[in-house]
Structures are given as structure tokens and as C-alpha cells.
C-alpha atoms as a PDB file:
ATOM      1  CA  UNK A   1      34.133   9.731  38.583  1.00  0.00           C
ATOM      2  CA  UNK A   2      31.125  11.054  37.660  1.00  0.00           C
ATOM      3  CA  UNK A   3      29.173  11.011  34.435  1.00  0.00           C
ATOM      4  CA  UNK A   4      26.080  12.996  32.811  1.00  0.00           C
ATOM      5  CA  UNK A   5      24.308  13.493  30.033  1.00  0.00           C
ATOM      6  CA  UNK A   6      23.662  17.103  28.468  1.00  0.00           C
ATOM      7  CA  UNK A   7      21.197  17.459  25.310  1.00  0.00           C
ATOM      8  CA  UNK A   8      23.097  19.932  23.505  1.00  0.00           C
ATOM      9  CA  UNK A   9      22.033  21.580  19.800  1.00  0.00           C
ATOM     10  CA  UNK A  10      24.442  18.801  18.611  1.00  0.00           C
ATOM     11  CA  UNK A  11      22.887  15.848  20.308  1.00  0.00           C
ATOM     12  CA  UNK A  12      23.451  14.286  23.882  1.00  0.00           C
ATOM     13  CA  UNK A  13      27.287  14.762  25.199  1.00  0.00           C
ATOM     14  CA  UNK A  14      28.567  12.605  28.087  1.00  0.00           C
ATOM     15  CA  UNK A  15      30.363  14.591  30.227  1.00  0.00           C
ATOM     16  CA  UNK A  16      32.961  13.155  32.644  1.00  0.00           C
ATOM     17  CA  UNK A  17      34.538  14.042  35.483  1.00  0.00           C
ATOM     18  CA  UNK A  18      36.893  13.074  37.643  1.00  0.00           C
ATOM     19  CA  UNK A  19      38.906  14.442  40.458  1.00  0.00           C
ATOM     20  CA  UNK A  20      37.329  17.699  39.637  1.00  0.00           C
ATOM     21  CA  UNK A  21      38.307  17.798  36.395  1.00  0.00           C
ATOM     22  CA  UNK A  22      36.613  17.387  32.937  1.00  0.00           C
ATOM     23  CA  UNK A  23      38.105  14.098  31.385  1.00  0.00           C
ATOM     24  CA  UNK A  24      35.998  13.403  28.768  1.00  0.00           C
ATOM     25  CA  UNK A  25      33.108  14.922  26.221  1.00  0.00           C
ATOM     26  CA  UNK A  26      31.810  12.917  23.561  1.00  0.00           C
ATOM     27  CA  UNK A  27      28.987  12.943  21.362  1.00  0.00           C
ATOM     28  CA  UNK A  28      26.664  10.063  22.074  1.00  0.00           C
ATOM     29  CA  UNK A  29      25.010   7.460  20.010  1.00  0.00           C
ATOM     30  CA  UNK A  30      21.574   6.813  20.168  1.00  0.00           C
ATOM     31  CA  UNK A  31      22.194   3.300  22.284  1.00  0.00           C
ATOM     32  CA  UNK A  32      24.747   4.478  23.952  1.00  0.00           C
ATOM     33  CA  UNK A  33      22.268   7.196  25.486  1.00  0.00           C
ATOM     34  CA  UNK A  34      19.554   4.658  25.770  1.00  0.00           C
ATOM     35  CA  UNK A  35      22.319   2.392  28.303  1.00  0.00           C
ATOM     36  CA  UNK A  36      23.483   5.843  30.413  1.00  0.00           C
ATOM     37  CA  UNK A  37      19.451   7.182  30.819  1.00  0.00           C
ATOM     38  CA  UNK A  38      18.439   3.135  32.034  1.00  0.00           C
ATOM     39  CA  UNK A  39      21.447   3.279  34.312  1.00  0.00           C
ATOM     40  CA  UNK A  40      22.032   6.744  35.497  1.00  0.00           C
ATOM     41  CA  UNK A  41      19.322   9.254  36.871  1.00  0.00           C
ATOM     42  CA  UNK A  42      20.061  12.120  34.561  1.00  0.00           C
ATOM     43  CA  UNK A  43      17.528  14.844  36.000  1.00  0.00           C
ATOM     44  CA  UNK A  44      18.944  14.395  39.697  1.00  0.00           C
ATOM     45  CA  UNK A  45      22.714  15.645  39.262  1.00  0.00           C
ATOM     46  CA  UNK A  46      24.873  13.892  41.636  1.00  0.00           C
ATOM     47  CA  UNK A  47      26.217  15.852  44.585  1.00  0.00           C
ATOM     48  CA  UNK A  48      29.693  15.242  43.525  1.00  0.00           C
ATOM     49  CA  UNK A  49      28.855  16.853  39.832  1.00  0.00           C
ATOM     50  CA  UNK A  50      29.931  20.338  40.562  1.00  0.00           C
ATOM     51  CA  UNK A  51      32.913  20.476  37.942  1.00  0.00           C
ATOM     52  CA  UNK A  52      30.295  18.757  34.973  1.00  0.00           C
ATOM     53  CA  UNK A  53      27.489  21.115  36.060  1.00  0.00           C
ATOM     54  CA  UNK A  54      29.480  24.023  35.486  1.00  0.00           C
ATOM     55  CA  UNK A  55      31.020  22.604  32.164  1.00  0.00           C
ATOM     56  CA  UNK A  56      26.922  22.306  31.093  1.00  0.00           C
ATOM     57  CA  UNK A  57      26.170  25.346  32.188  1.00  0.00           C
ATOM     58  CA  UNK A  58      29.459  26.879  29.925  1.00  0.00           C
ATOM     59  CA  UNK A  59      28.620  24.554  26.713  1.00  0.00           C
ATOM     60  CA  UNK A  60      25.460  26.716  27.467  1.00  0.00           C
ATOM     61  CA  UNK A  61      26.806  29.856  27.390  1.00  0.00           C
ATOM     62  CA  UNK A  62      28.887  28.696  24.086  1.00  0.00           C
ATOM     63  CA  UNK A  63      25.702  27.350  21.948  1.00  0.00           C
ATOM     64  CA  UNK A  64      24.197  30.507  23.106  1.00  0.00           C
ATOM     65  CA  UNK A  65      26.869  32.804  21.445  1.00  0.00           C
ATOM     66  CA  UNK A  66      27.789  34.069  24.935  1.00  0.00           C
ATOM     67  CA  UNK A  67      31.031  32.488  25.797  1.00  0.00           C
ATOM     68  CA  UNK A  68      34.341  32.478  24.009  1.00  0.00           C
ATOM     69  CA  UNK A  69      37.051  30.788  26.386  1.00  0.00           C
ATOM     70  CA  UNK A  70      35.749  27.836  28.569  1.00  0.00           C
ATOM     71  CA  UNK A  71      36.973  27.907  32.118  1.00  0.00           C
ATOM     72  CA  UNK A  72      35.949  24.788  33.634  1.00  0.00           C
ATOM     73  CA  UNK A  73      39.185  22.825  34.673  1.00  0.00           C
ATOM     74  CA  UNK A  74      40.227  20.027  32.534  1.00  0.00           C
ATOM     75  CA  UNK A  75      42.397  17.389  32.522  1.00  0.00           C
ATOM     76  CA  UNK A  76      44.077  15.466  28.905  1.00  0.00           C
ATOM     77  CA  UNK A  77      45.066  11.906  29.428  1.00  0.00           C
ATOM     78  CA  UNK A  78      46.794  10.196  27.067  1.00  0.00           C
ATOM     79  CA  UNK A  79      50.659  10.235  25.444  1.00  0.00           C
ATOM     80  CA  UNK A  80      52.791  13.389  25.570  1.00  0.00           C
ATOM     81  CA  UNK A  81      52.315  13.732  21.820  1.00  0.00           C
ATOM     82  CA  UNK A  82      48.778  13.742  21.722  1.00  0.00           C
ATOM     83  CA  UNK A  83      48.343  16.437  24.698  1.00  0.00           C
ATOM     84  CA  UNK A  84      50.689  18.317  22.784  1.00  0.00           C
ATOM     85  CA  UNK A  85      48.889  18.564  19.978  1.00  0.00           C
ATOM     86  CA  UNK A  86      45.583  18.808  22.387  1.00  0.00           C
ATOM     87  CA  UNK A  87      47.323  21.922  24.148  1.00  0.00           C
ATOM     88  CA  UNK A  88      48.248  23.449  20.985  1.00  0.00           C
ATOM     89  CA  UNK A  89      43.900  22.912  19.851  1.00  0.00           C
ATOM     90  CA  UNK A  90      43.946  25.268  23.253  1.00  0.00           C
ATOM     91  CA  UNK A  91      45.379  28.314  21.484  1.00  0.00           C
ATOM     92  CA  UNK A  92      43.563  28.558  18.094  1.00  0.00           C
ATOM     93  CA  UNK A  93      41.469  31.224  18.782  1.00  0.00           C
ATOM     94  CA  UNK A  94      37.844  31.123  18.547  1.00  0.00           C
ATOM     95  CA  UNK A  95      36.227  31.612  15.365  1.00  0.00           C
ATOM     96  CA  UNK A  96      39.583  30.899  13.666  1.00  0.00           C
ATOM     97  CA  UNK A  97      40.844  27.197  12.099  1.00  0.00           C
ATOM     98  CA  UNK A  98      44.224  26.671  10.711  1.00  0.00           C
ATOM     99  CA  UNK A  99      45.139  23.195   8.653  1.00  0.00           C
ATOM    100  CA  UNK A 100      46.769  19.973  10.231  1.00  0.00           C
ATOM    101  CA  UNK A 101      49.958  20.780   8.618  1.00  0.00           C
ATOM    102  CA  UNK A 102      49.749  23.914  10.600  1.00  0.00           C
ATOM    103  CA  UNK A 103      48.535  22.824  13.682  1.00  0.00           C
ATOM    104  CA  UNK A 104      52.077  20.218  12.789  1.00  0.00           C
ATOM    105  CA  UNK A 105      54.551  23.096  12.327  1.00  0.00           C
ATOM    106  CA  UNK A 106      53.038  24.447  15.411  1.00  0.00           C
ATOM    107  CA  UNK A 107      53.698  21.815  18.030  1.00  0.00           C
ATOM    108  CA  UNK A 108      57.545  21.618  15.804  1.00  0.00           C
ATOM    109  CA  UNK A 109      56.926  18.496  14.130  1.00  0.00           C
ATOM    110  CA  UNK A 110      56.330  19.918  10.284  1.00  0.00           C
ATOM    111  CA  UNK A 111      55.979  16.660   8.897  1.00  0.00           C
ATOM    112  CA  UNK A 112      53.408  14.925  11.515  1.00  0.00           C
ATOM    113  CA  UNK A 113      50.043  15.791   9.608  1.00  0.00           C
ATOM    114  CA  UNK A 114      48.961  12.639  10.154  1.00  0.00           C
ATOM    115  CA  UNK A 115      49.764  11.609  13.684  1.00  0.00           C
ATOM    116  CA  UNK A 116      48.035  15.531  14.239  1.00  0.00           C
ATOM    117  CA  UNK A 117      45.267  13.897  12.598  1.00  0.00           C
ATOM    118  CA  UNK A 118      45.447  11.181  14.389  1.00  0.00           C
ATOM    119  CA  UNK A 119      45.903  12.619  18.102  1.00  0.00           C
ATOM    120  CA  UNK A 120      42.745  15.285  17.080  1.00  0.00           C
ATOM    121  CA  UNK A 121      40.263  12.078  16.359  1.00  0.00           C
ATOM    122  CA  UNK A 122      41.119  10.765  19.744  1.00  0.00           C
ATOM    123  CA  UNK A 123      40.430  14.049  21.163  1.00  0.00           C
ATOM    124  CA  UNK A 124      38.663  13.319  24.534  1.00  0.00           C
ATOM    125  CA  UNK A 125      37.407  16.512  25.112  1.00  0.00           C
ATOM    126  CA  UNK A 126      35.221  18.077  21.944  1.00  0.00           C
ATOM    127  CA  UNK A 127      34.210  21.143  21.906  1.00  0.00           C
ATOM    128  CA  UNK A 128      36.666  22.846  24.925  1.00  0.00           C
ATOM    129  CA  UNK A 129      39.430  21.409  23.317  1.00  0.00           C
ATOM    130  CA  UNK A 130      38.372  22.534  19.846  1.00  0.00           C
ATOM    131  CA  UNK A 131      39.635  20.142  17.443  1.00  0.00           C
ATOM    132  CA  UNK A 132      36.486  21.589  15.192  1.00  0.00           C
ATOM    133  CA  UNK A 133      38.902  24.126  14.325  1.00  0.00           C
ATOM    134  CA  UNK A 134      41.204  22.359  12.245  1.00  0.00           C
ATOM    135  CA  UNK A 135      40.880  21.717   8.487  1.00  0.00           C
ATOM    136  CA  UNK A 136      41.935  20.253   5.623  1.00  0.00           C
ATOM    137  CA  UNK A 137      45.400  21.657   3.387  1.00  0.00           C
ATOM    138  CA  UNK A 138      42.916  23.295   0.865  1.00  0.00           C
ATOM    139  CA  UNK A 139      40.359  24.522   3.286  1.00  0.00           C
ATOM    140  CA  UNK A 140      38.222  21.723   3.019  1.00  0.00           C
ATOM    141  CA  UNK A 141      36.175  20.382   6.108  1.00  0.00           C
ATOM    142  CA  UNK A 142      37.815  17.092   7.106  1.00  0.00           C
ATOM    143  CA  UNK A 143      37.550  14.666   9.696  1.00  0.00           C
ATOM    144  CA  UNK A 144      35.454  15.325  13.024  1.00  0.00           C
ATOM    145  CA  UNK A 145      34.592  12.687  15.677  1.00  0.00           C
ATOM    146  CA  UNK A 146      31.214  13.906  16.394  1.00  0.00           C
ATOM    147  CA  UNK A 147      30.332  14.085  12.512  1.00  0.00           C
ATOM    148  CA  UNK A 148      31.034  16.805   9.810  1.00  0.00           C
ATOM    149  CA  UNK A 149      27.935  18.279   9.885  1.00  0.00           C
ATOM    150  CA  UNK A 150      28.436  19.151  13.873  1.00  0.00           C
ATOM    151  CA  UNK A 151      32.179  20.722  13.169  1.00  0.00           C
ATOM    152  CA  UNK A 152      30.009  22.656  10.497  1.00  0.00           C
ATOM    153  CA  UNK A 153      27.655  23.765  13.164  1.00  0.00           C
ATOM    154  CA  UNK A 154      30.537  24.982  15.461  1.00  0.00           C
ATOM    155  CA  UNK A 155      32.720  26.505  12.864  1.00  0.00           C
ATOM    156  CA  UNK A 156      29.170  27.989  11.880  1.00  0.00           C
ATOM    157  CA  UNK A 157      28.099  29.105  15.427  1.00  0.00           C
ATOM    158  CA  UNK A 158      31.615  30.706  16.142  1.00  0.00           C
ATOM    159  CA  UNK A 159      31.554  32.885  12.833  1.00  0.00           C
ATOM    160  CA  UNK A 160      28.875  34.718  13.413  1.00  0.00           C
ATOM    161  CA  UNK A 161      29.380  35.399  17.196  1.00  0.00           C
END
């Protein structure tokens, strides 16, 4: 498994990867970053960091406007509800959000708004799997992980691309 840190427009990311596969992209806290930089060299990428490299250089290409569909393998751990629901993130379309209720009806549960809710804050992937994308009922911005003023900024940056 490897780890690094990227210094997106958002903030630092830790990107992991394992087996050649992206397993995990959060936003970082402030300490949190502090603990990774005093144990990890993050200006020497490991040798092994081929699969996180290229997911940098794509998050890249995305905050630059210039990509619409990552590529970068990935892999979701967790029940068979929640990578359901984390497939079905897969298909909204970029630019585009649709409501929990829909993102619900989608994956054939109509009444599991919540537990949606609940499998898109343990998203382990943000931003490829683009939970951003999913609102409130009534259009209203709702729930994000990584803050609502950064699913504002994607939602944003998407829009005008």
C-alpha cells in the first residue's frame, strides 16, 4: 500500500493505493497532514506509486477543466450496499447532480434516502467517485465529507467546463 499527499485547489488529498488500485481519497486535516509530511517523504514518490501518480496527474487534468471521466483503476471496499450506491455515483454524469431520493430509486431501493446518505458520507473515494453530485430533495446543497464549500467548488468547476 502506498500513500501520498497531493495539494489540490481543495486542500491536501491522501491518496491510496493498493494492489494497483486507488482505495482511498480523502481530504486532509491540517494535523493529519502535519503526521503524513513528518513520516512520509512526499517530494520523492515511491517507486511502487505508479497507480497514485497517475490518479494526481488526472485530479490535475480535472481542477484544470481538462478531464471529464477519470480512468485510473479503482477499487470500493466496503458492504454490497454501499458499492452499490458508490457504482451508481459512477454514472451521474459530469456536471449533472440528481437528489438522494434519486440516486435511491436508482440503485431500486425508493425508500433508502438515508442509508444513500449514509453510504455517500463514507464514500472512500471523493472526487472519482463523485458523491459531490448529489443534493438535497429541494435542490439544496447537503452533506459533503470534505466540507460544503469544496462540493460547491466541484459542482462550480464542472458547470462551467
Amino acid at each position: 500500500m502506498t500513500s501520498l499527499c497531493y495539494d489540490s485547489p481543495l486542500g491536501p488529498l491522501l491518496i491510496v493505493e493498493q494492489d494497483s488500485h486507488i482505495t482511498e481519497i480523502s481530504f486532509m486535516e491540517a494535523d493529519t497532514r502535519q503526521k503524513f509530511h513528518t513520516t512520509q517523504r512526499p517530494f520523492r514518490q515511491p517507486s511502487n506509486a505508479a497507480t497514485a501518480t497517475a490518479c494526481i496527474k488526472e485530479l490535475e487534468a480535472y481542477f484544470a477543466g481538462k478531464l471529464q471521466k477519470f480512468t485510473v483503476p479503482i477499487k470500493l471496499n466496503g458492504t454490497d450496499f454501499r458499492k452499490r450506491v458508490w457504482q451508481a455515483l459512477l454514472d451521474i454524469p459530469y456536471g449533472q447532480t440528481i437528489s438522494y431520493k434519486q440516486l435511491a430509486h436508482n440503485i431500486g431501493q425508493p425508500n433508502a434516502s438515508r442509508a444513500v446518505g449514509g453510504a455517500n458520507n463514507n464514500n472512500p473515494i471523493s472526487i472519482i467517485v463523485p458523491c459531490h453530485r448529489v443534493i438535497g430533495a429541494n435542490g439544496a446543497m447537503v452533506g459533503y465529507g470534505g466540507g460544503l464549500n469544496n462540493k460547491i467548488f466541484l459542482l462550480e468547476l464542472e458547470k462551467t467546463q
